[in-house]
Protein backbone atom coordinates (compact mmCIF):
# COMPACT_ATOMS: atom_id res chain seq x y z
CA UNK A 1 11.07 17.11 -0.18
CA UNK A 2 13.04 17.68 3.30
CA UNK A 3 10.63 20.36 4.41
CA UNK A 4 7.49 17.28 4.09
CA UNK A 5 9.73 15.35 6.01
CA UNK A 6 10.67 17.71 8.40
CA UNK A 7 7.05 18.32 9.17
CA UNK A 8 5.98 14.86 9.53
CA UNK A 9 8.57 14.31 12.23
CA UNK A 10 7.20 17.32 14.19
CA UNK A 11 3.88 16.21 13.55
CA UNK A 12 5.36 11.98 15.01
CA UNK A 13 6.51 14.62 18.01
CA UNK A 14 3.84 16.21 18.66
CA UNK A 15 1.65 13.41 18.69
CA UNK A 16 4.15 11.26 21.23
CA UNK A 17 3.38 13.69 23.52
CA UNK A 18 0.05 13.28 23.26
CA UNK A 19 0.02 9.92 23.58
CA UNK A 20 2.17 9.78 26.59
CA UNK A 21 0.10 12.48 28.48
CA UNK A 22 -2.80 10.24 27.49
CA UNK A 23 -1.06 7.17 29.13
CA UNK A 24 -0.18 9.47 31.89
CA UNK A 25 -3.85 10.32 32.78
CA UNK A 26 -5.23 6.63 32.32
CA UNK A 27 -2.67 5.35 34.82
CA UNK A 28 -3.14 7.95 37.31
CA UNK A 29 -7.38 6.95 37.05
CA UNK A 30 -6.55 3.39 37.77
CA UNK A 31 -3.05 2.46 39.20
CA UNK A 32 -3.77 -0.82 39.02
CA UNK A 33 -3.33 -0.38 34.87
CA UNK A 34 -0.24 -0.55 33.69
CA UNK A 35 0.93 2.28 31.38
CA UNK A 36 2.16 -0.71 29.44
CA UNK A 37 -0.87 -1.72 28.42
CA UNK A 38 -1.14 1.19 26.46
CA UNK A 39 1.84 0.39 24.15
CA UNK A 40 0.98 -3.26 23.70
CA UNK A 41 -0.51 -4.16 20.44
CA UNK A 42 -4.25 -4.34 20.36
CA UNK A 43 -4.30 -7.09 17.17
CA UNK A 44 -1.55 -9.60 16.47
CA UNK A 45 -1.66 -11.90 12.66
CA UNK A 46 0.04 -13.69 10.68
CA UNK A 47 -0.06 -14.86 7.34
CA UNK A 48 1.22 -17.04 4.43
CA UNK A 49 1.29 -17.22 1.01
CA UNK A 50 3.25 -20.04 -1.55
CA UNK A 51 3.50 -19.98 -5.10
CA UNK A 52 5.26 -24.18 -5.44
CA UNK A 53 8.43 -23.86 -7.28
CA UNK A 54 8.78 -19.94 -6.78
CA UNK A 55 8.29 -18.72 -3.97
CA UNK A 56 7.03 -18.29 -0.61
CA UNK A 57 6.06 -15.27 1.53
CA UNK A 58 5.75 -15.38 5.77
CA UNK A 59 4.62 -11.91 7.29
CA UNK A 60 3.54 -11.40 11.08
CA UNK A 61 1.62 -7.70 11.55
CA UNK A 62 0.64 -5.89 14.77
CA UNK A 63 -1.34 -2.61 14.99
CA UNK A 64 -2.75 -0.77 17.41
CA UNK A 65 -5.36 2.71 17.82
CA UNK A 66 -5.41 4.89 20.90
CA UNK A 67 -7.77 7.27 20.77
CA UNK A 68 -6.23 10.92 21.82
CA UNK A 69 -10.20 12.59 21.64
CA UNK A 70 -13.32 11.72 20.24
CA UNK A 71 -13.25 11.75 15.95
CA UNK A 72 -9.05 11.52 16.44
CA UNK A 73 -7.10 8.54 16.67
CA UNK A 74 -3.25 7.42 16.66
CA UNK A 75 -2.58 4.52 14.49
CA UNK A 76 0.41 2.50 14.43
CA UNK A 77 1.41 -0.84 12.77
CA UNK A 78 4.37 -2.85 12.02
CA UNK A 79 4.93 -5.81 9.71
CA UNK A 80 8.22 -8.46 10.14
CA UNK A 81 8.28 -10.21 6.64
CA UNK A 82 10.48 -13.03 4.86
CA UNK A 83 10.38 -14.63 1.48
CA UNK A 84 12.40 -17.78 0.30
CA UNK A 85 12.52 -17.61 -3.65
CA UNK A 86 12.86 -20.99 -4.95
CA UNK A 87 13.34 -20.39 -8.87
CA UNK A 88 16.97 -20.79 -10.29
CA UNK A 89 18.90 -20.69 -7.17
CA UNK A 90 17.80 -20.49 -3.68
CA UNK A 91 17.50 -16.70 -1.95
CA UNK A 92 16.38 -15.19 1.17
CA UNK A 93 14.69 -12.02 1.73
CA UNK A 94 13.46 -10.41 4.85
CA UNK A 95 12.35 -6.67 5.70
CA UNK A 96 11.11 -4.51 8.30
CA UNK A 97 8.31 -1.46 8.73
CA UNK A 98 6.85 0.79 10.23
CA UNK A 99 3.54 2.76 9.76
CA UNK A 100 2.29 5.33 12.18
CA UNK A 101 0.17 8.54 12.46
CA UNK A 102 -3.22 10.21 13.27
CA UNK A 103 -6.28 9.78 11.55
CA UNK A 104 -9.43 12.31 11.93
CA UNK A 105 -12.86 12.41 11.43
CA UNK A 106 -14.92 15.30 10.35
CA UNK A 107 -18.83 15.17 9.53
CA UNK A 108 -18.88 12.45 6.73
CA UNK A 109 -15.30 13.42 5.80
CA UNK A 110 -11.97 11.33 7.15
CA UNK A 111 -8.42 12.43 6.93
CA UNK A 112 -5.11 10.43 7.73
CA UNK A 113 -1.66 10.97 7.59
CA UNK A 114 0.90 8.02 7.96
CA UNK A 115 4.36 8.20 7.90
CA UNK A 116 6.12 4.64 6.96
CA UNK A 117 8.89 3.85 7.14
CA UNK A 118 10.99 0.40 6.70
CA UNK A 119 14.37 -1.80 5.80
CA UNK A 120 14.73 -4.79 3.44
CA UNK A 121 18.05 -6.86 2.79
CA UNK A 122 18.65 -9.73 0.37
CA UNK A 123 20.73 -12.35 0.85
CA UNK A 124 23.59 -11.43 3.45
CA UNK A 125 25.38 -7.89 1.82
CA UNK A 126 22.13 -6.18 -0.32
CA UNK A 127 19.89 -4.04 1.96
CA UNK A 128 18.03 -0.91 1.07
CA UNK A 129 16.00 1.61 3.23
CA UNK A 130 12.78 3.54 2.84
CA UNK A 131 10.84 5.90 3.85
CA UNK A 132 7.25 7.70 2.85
CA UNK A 133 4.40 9.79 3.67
CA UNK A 134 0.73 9.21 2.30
CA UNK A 135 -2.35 11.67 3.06
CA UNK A 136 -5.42 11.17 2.25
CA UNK A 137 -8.79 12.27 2.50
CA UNK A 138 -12.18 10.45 2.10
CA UNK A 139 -15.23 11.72 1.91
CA UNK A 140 -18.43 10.02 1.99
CA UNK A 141 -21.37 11.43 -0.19
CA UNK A 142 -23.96 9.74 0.82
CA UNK A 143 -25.11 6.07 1.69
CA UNK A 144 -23.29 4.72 -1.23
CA UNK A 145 -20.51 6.97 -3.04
CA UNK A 146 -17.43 7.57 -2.13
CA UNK A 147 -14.41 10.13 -3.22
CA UNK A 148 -11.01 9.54 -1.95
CA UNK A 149 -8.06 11.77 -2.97
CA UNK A 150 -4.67 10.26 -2.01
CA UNK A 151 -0.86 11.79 -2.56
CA UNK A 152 2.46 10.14 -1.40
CA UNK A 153 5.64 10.87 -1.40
CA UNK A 154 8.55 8.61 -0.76
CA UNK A 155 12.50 7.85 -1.16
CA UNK A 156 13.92 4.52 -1.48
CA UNK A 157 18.12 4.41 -0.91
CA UNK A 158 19.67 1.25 -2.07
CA UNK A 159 23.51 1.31 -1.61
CA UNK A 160 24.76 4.87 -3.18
CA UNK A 161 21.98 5.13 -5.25
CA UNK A 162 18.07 6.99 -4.04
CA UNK A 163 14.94 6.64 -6.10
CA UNK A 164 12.24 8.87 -5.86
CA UNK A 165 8.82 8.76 -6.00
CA UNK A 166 5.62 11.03 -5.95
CA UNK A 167 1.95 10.43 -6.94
CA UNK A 168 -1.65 11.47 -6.81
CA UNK A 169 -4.78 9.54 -7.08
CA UNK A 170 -8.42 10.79 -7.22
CA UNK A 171 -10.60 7.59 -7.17
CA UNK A 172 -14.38 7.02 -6.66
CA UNK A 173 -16.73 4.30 -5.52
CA UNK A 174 -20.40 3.63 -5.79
CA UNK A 175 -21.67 0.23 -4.38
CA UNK A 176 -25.13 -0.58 -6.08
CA UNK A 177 -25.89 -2.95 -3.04
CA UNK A 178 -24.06 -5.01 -0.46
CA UNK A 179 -22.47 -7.46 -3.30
CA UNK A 180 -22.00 -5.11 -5.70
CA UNK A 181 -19.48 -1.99 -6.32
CA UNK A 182 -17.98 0.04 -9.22
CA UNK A 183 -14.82 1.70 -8.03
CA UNK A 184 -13.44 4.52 -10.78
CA UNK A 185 -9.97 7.01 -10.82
CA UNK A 186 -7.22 9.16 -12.42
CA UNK A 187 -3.32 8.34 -11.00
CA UNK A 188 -0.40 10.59 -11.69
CA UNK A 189 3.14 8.83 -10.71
CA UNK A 190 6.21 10.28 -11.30
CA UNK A 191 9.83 8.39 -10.76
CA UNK A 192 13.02 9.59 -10.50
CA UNK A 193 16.64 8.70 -9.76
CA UNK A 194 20.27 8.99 -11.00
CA UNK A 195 19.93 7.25 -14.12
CA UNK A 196 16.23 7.84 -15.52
CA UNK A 197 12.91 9.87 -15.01
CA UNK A 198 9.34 9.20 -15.90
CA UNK A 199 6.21 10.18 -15.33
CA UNK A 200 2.60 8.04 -15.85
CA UNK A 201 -0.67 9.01 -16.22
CA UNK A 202 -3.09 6.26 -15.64
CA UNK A 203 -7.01 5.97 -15.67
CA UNK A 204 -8.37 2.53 -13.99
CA UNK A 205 -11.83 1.08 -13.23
CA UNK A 206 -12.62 -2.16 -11.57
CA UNK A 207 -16.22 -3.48 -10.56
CA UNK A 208 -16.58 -5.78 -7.46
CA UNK A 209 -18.83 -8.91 -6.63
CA UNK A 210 -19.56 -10.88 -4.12
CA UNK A 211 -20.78 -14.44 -4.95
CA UNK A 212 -20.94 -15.21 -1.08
CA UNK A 213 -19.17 -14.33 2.08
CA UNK A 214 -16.60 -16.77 0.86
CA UNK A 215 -16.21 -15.69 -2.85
CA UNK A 216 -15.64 -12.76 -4.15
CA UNK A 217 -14.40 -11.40 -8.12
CA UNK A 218 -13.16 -8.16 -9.24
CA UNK A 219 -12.58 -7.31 -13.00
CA UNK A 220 -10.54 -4.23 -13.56
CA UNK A 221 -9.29 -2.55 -16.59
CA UNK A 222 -6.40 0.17 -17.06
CA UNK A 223 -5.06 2.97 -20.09
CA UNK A 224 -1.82 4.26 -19.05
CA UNK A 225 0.81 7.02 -20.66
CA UNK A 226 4.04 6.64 -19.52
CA UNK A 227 7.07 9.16 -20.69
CA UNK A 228 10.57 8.74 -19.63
CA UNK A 229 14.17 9.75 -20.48
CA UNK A 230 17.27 9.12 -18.87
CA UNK A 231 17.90 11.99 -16.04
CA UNK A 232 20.81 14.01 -18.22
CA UNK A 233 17.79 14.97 -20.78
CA UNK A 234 20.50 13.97 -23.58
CA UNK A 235 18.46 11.34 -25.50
CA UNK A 236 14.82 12.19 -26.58
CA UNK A 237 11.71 11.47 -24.09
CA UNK A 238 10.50 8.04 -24.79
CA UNK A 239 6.61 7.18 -24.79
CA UNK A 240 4.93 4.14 -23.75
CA UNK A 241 1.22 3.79 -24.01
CA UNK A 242 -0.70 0.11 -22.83
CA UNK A 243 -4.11 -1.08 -22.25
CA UNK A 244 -4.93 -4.05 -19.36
CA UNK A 245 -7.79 -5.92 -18.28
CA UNK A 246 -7.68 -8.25 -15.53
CA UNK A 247 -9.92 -10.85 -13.68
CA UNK A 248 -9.42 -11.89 -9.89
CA UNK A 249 -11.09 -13.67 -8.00
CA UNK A 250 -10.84 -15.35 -3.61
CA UNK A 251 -12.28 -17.66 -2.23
CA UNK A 252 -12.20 -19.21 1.17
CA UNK A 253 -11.42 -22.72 2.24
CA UNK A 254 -12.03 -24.61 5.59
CA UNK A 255 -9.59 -24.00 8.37
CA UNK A 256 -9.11 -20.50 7.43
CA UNK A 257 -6.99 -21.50 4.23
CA UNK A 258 -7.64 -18.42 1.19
CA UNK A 259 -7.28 -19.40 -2.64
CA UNK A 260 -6.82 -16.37 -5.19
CA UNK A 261 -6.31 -16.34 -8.69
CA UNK A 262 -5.58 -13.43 -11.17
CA UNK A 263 -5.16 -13.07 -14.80
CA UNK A 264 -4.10 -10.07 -17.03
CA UNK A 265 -3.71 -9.18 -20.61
CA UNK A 266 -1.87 -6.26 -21.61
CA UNK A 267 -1.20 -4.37 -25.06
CA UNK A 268 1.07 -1.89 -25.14
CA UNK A 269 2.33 0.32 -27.77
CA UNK A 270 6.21 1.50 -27.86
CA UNK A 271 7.35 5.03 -29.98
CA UNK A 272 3.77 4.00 -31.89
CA UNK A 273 4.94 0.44 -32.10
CA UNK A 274 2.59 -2.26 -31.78
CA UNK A 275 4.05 -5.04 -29.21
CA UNK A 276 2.61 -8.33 -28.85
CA UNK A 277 0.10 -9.13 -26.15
CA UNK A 278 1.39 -10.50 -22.87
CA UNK A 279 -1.11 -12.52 -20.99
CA UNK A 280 -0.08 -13.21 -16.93
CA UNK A 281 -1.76 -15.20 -14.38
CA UNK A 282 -0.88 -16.48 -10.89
CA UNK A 283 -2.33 -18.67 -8.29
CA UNK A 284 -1.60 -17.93 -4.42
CA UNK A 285 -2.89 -20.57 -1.55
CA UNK A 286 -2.55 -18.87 1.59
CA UNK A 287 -3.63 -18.57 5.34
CA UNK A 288 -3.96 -16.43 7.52
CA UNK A 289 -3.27 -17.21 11.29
């Protein structure tokens, strides 16, 4: 774990220099352009999203590319974000971070690696801090399939305690025609931390439509294996084993306002126990600024 870490930050290094000698050049071709410019973000949003009664969500987002040579870029991105929680008794949440690293293309292939990191607190004494790294690689097979492989690694510490995290997806797409897409994939997560381990093996499929440029749906089903113990290995590994389908749809309204709506049913089956099925749904009005 610290040597992945380790070699991201040489990699953030590296690539700071880069991007400074780049900044360097530009403003010795033009002094009239600031090497400010350069570090100012390129796209600035906002966005909001209320459930009534429970809660409501207010993030603002900039990122920005600089292109170090042609097929490489630097990409960076943070988010500010606060949620009010309604239900029960009123609570305030707000958290901070921070994406960045390079992306490169190669032929029809495309490989990134960001490095996030972030904060959250809740209320005015509860705060936790994160950090993660994600590569991936996607490579194009033609005009219309896809195959994206995707591994991340992160570590959450929340007071004295640190959670762990690892997984690997292998995932591919074919889109039929412009409105139409079957997306396809295998997931591995494992979890650990002072108290309990697990690991999950998951297989998911969704297929994608699009009514219109406003309206778009998205059915997607799941099987998922999940093991777990707590971490002293003195009880005996547990297994969990569900089945979900779920329904989603967006559509847009005037004045840039977004309405979504999602539904799920899930079975799942505990120690070869049949539970009861649990049926979700939620409805978000949002918009995006």
């Amino acid at each position: 774990m610290r040597h992945i870490f380790r070699d991201c930050h040489r990699l953030l290094a590296r690539a700071a220099i880069a991007t400074l000698s780049v900044a360097a050049m530009a403003a010795q071709a033009d002094v009239n352009a600031p090497v400010a410019g350069w570090l100012l973000p390129q796209r600035i949003y906002g966005s909001t999203q209320q459930l009534p009664g429970e809660r409501w969500d207010g993030q603002l987002t900039s990122e920005r590319s600089l292109a170090l040579q042609p097929g490489m870029e630097w990409q960076t991105s943070t988010d500010l974000r606060r949620t009010r929680f309604e239900q029960m008794f009123p609570a305030r949440a707000q958290g901070f971070s921070l994406s960045t690293g390079p992306q490169i293309r190669l032929g029809a292939a495309e490989f990134s690696l960001p490095w996030s990191t972030g904060r959250d607190t809740y209320g005015a004494s509860s705060a936790s801090s994160w950090n993660s790294g994600a590569p991936r690689m996607t490579v194009m097979l033609g005009p219309n399939d896809r195959v994206r492989l995707e591994a991340k690694v992160s570590r959450r510490r929340d007071g004295s305690s640190t959670q762990r995290r690892r997984s690997t997806s292998l995932s591919w797409r074919h889109r039929f025609s412009n409105d139409w897409s079957l997306t396809t994939g295998l997931r591995e997560v494992r979890e650990s931390s002072a108290a309990t381990t697990s690991i999950t093996a998951e297989t998911f499929a969704s297929l994608d439509a699009s009514i219109s440029d406003s309206w778009r749906w998205s059915l997607g089903s799941s099987l998922s294996d999940l093991l777990y113990s707590d971490a002293s290995a003195l009880q005996a590994i547990q297994r969990d084993r569900s089945a979900s389908v779920s329904l989603s749809t967006r559509y847009q309204l005037p004045d840039g306002w977004w309405i979504s709506g999602e539904l799920t049913s899930t079975q799942t089956y505990r120690r070869d126990e049949q539970l009861p099925v649990t049926h979700a749904g939620g409805l978000k009005l949002y918009r995006d600024f």
